[in-house]
PDB file of N, CA and C in Angstrom:
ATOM      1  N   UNK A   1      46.956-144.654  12.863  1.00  0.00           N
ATOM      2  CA  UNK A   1      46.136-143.859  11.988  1.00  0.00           C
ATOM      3  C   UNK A   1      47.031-143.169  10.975  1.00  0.00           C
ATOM      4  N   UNK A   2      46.805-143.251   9.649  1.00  0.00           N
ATOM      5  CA  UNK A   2      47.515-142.808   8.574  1.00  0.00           C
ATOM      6  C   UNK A   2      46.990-140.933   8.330  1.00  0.00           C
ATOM      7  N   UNK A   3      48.310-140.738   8.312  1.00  0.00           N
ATOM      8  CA  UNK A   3      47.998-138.999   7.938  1.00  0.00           C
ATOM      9  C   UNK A   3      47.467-138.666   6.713  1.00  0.00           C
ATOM     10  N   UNK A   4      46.749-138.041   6.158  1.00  0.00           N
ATOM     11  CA  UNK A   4      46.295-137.569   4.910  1.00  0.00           C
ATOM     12  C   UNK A   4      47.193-136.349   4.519  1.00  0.00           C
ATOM     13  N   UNK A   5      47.659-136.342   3.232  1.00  0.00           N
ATOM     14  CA  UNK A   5      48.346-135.378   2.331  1.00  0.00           C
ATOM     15  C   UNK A   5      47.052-134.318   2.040  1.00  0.00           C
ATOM     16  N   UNK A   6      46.985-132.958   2.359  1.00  0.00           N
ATOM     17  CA  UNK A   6      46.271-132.257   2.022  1.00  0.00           C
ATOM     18  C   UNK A   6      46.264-131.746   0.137  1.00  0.00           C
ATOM     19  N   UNK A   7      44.952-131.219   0.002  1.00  0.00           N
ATOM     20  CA  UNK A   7      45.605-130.869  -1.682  1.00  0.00           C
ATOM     21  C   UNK A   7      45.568-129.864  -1.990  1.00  0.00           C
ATOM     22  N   UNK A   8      47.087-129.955  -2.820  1.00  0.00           N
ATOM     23  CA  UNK A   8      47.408-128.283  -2.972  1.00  0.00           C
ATOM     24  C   UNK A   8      47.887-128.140  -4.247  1.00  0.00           C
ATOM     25  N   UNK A   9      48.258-127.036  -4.893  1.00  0.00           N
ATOM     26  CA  UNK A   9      48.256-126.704  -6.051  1.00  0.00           C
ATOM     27  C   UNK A   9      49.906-127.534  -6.597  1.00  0.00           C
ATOM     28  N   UNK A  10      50.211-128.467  -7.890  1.00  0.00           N
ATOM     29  CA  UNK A  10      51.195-128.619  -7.693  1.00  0.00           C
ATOM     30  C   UNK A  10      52.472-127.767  -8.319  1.00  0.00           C
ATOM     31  N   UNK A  11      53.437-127.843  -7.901  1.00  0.00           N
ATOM     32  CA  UNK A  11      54.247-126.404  -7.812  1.00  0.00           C
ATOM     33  C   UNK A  11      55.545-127.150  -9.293  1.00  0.00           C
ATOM     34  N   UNK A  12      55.358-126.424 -10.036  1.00  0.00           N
ATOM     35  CA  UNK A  12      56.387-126.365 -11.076  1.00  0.00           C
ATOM     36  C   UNK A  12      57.821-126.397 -11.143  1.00  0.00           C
ATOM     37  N   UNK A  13      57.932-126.540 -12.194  1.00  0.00           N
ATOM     38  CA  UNK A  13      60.061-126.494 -12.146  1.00  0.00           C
ATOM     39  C   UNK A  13      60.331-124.809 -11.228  1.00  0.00           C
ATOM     40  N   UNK A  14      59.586-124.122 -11.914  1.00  0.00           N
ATOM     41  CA  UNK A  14      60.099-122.789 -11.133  1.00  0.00           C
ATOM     42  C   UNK A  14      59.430-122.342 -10.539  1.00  0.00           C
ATOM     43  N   UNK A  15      58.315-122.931  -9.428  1.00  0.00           N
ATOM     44  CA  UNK A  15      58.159-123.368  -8.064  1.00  0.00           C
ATOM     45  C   UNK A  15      57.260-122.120  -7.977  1.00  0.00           C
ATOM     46  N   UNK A  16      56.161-121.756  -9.257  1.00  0.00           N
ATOM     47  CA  UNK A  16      54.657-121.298  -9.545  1.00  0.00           C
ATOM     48  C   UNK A  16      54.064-122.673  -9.122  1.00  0.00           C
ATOM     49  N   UNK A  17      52.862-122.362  -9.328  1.00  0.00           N
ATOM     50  CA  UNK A  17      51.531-123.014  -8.566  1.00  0.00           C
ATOM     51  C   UNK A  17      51.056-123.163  -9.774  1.00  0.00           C
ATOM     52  N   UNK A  18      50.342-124.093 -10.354  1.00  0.00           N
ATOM     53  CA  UNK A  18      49.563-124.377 -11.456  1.00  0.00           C
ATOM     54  C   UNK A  18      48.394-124.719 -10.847  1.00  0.00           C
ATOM     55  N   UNK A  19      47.180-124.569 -11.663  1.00  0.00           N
ATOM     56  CA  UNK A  19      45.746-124.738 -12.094  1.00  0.00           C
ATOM     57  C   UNK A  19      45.108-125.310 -12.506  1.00  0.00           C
ATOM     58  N   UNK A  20      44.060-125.700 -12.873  1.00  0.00           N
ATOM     59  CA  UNK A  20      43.504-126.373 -14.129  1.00  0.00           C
ATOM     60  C   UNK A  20      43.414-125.527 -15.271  1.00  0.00           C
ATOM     61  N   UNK A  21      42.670-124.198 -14.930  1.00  0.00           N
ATOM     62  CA  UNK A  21      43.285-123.186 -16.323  1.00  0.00           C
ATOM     63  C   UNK A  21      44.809-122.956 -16.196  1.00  0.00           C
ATOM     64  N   UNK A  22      45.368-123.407 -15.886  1.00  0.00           N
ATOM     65  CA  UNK A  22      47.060-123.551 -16.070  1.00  0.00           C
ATOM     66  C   UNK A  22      47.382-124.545 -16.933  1.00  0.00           C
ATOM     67  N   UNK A  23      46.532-125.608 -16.684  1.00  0.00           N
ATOM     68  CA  UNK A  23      46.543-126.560 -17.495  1.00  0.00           C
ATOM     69  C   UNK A  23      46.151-126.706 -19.050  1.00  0.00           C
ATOM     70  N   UNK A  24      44.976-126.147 -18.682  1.00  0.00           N
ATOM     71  CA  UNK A  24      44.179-126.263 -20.032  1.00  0.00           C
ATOM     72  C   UNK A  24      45.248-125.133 -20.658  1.00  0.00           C
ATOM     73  N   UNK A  25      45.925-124.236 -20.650  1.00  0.00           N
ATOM     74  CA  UNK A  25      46.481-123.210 -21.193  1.00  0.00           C
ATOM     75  C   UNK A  25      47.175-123.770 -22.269  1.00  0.00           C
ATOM     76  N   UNK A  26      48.396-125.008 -21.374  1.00  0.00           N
ATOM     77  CA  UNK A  26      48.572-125.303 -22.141  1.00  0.00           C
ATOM     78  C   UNK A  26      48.535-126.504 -23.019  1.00  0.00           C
ATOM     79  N   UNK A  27      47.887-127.018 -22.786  1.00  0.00           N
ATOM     80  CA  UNK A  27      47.022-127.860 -23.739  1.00  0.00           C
ATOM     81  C   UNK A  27      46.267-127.456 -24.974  1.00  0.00           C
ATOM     82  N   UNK A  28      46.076-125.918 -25.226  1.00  0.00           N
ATOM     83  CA  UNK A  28      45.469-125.061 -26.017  1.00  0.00           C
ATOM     84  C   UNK A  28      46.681-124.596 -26.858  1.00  0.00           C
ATOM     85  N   UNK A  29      47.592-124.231 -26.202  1.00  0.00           N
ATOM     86  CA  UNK A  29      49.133-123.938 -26.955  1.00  0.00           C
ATOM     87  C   UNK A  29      49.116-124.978 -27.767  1.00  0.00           C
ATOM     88  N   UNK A  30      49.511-126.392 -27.141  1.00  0.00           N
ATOM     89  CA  UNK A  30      50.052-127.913 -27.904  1.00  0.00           C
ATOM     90  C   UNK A  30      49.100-127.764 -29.029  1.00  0.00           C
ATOM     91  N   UNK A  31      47.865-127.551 -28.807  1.00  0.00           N
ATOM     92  CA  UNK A  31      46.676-127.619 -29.950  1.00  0.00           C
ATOM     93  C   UNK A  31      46.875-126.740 -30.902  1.00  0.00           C
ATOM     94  N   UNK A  32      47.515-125.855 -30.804  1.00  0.00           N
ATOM     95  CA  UNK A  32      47.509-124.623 -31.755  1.00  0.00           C
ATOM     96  C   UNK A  32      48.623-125.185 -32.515  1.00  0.00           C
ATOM     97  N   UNK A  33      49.775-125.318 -31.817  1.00  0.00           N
ATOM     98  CA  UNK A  33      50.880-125.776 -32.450  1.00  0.00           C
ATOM     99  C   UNK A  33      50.904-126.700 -33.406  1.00  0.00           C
ATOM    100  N   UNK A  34      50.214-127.574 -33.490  1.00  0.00           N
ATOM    101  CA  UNK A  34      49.967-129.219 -34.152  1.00  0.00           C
ATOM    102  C   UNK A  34      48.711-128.973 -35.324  1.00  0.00           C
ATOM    103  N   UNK A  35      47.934-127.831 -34.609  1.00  0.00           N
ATOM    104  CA  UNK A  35      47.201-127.196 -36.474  1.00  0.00           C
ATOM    105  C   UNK A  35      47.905-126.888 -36.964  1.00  0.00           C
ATOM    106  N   UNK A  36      48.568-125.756 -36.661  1.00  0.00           N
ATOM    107  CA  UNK A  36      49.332-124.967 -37.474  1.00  0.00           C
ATOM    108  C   UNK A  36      50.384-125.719 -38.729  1.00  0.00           C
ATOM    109  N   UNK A  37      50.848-126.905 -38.087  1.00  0.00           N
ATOM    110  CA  UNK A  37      51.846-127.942 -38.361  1.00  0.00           C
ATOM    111  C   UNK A  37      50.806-128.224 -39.641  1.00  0.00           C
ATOM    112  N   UNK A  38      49.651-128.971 -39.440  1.00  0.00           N
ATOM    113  CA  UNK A  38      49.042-129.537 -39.888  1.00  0.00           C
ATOM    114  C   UNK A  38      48.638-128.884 -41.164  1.00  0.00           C
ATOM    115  N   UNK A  39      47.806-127.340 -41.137  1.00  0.00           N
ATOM    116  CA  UNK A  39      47.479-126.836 -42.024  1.00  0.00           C
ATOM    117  C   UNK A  39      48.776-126.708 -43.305  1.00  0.00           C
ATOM    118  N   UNK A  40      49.231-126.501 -42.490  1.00  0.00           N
ATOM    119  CA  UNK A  40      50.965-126.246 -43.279  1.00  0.00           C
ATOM    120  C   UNK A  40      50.942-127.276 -44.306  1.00  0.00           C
ATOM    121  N   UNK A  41      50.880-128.302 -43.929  1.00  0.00           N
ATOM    122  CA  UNK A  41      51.100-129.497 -44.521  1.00  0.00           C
ATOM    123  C   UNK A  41      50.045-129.591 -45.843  1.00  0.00           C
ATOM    124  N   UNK A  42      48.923-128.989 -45.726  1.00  0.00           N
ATOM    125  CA  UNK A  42      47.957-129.596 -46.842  1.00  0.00           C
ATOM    126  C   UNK A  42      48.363-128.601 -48.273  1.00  0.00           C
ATOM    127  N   UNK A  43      48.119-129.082 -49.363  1.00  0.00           N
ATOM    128  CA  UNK A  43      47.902-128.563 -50.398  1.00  0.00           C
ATOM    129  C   UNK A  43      47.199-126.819 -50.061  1.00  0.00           C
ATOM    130  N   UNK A  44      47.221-126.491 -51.584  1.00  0.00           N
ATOM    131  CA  UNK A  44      46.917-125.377 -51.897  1.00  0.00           C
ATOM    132  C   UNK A  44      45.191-125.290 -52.131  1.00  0.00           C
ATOM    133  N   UNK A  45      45.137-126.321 -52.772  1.00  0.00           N
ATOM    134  CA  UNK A  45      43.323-126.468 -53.367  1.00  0.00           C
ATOM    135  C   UNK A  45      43.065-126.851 -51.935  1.00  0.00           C
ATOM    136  N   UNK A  46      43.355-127.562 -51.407  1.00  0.00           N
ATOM    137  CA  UNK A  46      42.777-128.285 -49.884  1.00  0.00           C
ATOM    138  C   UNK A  46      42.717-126.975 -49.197  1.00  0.00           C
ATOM    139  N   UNK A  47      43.482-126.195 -49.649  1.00  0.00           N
ATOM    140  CA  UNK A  47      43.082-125.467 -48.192  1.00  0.00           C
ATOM    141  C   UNK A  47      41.778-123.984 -48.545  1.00  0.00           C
ATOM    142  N   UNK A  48      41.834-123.906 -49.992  1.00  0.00           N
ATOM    143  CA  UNK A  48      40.611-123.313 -51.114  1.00  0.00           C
ATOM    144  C   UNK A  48      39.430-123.976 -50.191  1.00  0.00           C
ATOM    145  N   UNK A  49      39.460-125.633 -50.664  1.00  0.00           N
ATOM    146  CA  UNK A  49      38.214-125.967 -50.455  1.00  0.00           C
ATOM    147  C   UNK A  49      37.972-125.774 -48.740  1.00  0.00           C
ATOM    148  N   UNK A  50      38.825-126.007 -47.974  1.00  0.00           N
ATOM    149  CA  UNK A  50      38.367-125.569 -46.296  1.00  0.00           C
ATOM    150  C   UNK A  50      37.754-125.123 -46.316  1.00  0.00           C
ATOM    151  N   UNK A  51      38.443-123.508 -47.199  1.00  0.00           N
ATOM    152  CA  UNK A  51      38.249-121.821 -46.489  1.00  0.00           C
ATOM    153  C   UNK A  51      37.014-121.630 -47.417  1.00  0.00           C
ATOM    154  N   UNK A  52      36.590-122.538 -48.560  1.00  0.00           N
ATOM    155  CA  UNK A  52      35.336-122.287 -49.072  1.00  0.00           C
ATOM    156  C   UNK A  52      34.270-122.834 -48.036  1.00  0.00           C
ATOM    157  N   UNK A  53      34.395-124.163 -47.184  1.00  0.00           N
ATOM    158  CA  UNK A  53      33.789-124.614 -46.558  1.00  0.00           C
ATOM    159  C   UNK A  53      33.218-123.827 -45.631  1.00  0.00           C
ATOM    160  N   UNK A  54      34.571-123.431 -44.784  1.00  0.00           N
ATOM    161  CA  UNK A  54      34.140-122.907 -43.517  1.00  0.00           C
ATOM    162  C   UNK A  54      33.006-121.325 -44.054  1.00  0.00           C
ATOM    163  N   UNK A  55      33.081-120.530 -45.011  1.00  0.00           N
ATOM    164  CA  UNK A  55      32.541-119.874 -45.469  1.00  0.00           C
ATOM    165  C   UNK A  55      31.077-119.981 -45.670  1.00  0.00           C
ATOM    166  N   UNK A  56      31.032-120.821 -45.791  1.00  0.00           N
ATOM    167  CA  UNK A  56      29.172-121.667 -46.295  1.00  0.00           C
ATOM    168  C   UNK A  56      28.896-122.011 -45.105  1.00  0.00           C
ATOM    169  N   UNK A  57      29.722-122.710 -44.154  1.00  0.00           N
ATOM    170  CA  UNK A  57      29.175-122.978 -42.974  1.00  0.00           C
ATOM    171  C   UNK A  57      28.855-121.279 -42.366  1.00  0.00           C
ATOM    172  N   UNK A  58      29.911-120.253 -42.281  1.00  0.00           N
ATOM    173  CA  UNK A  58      29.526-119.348 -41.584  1.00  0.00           C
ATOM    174  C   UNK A  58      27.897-118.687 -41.902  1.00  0.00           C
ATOM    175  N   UNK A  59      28.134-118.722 -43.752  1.00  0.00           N
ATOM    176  CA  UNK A  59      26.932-117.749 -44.521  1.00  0.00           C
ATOM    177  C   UNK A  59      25.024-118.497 -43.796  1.00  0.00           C
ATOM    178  N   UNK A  60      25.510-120.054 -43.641  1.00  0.00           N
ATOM    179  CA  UNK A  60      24.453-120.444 -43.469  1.00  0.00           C
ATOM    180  C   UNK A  60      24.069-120.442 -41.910  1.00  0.00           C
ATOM    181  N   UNK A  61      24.787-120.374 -40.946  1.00  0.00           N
ATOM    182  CA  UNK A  61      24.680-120.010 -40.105  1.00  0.00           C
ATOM    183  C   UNK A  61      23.768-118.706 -39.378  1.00  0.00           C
ATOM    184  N   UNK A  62      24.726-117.756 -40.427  1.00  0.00           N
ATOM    185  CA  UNK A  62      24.153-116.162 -40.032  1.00  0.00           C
ATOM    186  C   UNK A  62      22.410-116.269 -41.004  1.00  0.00           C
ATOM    187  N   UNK A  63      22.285-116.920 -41.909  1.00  0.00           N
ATOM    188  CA  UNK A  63      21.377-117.168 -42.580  1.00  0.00           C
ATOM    189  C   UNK A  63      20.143-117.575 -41.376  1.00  0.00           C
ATOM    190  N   UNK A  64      20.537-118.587 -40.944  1.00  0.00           N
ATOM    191  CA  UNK A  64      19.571-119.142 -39.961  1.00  0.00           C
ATOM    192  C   UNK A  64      19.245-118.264 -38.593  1.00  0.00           C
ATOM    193  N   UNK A  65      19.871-117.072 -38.318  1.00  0.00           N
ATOM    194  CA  UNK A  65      20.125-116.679 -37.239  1.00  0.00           C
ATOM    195  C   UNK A  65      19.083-115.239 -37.749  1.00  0.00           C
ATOM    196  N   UNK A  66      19.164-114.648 -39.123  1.00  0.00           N
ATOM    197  CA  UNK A  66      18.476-114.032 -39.874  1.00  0.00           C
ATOM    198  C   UNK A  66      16.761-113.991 -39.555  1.00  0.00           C
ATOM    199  N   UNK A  67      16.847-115.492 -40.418  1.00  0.00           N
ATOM    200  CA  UNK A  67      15.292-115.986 -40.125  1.00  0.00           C
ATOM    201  C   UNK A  67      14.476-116.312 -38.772  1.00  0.00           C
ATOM    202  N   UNK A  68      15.446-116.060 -37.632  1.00  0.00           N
ATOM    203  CA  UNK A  68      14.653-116.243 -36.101  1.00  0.00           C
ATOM    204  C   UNK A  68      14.555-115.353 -35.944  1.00  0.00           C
ATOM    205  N   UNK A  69      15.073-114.083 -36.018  1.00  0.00           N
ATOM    206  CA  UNK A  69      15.022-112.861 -35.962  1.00  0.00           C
ATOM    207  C   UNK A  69      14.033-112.340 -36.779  1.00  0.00           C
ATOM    208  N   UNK A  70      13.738-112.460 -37.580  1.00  0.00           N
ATOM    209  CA  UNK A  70      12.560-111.770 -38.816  1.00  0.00           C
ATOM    210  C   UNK A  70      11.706-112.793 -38.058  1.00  0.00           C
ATOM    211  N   UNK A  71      11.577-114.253 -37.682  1.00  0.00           N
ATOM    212  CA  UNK A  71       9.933-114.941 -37.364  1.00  0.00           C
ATOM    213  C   UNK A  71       9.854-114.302 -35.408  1.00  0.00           C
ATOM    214  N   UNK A  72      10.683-113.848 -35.110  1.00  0.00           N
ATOM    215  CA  UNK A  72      10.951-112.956 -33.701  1.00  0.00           C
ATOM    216  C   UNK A  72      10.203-111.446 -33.734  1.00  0.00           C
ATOM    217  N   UNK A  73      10.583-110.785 -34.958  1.00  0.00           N
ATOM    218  CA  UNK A  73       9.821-109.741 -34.829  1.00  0.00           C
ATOM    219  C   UNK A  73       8.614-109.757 -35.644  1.00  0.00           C
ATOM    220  N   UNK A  74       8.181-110.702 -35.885  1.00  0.00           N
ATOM    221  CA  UNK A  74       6.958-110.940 -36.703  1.00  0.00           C
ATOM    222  C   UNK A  74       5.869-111.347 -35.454  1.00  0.00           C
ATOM    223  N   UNK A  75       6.507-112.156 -34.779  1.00  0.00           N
ATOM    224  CA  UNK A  75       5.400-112.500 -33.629  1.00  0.00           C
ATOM    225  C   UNK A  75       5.258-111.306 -32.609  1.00  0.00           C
ATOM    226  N   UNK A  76       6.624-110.639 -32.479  1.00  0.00           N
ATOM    227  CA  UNK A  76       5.960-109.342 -31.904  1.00  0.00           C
ATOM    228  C   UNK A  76       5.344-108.200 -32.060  1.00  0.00           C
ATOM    229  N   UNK A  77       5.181-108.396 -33.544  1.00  0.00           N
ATOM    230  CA  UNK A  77       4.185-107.057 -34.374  1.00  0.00           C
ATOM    231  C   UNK A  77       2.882-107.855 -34.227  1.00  0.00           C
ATOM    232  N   UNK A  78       2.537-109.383 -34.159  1.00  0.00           N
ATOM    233  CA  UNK A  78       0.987-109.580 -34.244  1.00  0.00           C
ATOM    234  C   UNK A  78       1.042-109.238 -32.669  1.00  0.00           C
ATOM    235  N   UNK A  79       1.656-109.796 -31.236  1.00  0.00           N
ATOM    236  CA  UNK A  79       1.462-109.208 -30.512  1.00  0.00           C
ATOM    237  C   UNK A  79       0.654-107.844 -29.791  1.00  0.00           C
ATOM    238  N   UNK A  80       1.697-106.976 -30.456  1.00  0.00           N
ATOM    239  CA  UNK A  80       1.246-105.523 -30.619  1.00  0.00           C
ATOM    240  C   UNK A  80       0.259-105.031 -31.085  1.00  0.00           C
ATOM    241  N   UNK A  81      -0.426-105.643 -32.176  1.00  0.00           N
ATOM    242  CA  UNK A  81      -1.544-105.318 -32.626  1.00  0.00           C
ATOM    243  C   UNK A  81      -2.634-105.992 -32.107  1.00  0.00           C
ATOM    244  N   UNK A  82      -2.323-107.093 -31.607  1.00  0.00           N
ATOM    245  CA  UNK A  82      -3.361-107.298 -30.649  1.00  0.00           C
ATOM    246  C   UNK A  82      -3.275-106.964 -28.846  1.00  0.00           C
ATOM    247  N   UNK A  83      -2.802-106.290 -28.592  1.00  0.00           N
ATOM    248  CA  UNK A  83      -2.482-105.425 -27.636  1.00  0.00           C
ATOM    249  C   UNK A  83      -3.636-104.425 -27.889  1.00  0.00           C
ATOM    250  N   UNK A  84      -2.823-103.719 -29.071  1.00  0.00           N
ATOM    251  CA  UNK A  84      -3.750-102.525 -29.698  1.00  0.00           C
ATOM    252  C   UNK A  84      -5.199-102.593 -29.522  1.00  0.00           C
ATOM    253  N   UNK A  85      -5.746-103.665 -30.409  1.00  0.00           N
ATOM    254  CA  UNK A  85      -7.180-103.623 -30.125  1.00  0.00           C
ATOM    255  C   UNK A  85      -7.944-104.625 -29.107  1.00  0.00           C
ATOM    256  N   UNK A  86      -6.373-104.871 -28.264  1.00  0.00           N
ATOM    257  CA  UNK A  86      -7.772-104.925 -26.653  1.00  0.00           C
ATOM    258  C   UNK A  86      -7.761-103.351 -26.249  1.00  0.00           C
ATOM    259  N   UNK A  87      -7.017-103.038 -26.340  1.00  0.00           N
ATOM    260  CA  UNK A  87      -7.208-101.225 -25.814  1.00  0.00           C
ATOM    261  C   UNK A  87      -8.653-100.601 -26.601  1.00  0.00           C
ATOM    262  N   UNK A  88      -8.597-100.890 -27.490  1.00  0.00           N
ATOM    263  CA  UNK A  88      -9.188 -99.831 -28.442  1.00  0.00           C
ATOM    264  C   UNK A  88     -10.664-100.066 -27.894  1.00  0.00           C
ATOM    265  N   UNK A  89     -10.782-101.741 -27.898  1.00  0.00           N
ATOM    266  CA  UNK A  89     -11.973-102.785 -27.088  1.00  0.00           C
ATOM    267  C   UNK A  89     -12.691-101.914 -25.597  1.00  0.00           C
ATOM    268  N   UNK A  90     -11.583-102.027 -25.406  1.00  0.00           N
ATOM    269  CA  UNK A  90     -11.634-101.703 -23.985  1.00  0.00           C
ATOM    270  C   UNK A  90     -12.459-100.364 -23.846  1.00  0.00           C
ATOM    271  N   UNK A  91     -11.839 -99.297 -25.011  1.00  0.00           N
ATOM    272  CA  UNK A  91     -11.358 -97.820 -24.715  1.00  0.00           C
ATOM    273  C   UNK A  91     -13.188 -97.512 -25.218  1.00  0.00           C
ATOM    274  N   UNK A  92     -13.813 -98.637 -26.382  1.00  0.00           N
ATOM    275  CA  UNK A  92     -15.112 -98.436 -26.752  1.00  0.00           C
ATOM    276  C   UNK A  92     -16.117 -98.843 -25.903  1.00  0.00           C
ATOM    277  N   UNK A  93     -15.682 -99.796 -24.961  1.00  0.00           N
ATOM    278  CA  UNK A  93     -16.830-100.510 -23.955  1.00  0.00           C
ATOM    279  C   UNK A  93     -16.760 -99.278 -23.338  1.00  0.00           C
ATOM    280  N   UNK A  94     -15.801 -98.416 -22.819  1.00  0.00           N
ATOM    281  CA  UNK A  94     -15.639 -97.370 -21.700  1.00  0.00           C
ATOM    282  C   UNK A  94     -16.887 -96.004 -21.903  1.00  0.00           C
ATOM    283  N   UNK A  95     -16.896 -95.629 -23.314  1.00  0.00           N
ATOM    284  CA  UNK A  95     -17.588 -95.110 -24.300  1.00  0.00           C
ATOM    285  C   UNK A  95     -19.128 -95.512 -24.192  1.00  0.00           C
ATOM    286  N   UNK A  96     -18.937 -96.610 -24.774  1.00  0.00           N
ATOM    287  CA  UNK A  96     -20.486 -97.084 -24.367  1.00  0.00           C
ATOM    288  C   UNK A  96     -21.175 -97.234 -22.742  1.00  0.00           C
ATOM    289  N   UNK A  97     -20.622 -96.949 -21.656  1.00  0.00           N
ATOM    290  CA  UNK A  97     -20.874 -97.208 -20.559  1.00  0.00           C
ATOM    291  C   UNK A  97     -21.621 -95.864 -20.412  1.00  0.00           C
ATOM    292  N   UNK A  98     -20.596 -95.025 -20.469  1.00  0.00           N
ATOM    293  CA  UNK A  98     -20.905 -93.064 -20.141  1.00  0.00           C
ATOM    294  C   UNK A  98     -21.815 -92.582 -20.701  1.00  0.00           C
TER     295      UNK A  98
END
């Protein structure tokens, strides 16, 4: 019968324990590093037009996030008002009973 290797964290040059967020850490470093490289590299207008890009992407974003919010509190003001006059409904049947 063959022994099984249990699994354990594997242990580094300087004999820490790594992770998967150990991992991903640095895999996020390498990533940063290789934009950075990268951005470096482009022109001056190239990097205008990005930072204009990413800008329009943000404006339209918050734009859209705007309008759920205004059709959000719009449905909860008809709500409310019809809240209101089941009460009021209510408050006149009560009236007419007495």
């Amino acid at each position: 019968m063959k022994k099984t290797k249990k699994n354990k964290a594997v242990k580094t040059k300087a004999g820490k324990k790594t992770s998967i967020l150990g991992g991903a850490t640095k895999s996020l470093k390498k990533f940063g590093r290789g934009t950075a490289n990268s951005i470096g590299g482009l022109s001056t207008t190239s990097k205008v037009v990005g930072g204009a890009a990413l800008v329009a992407l943000g404006l339209s974003y918050l734009n859209k996030r705007r309008g759920q919010a205004a059709a959000t509190a719009t449905d909860t003001s008809s709500d409310a008002n019809a809240a209101e006059q089941s009460l009021s409904a209510m408050d006149g049947a009560e009236e007419n009973q007495a």
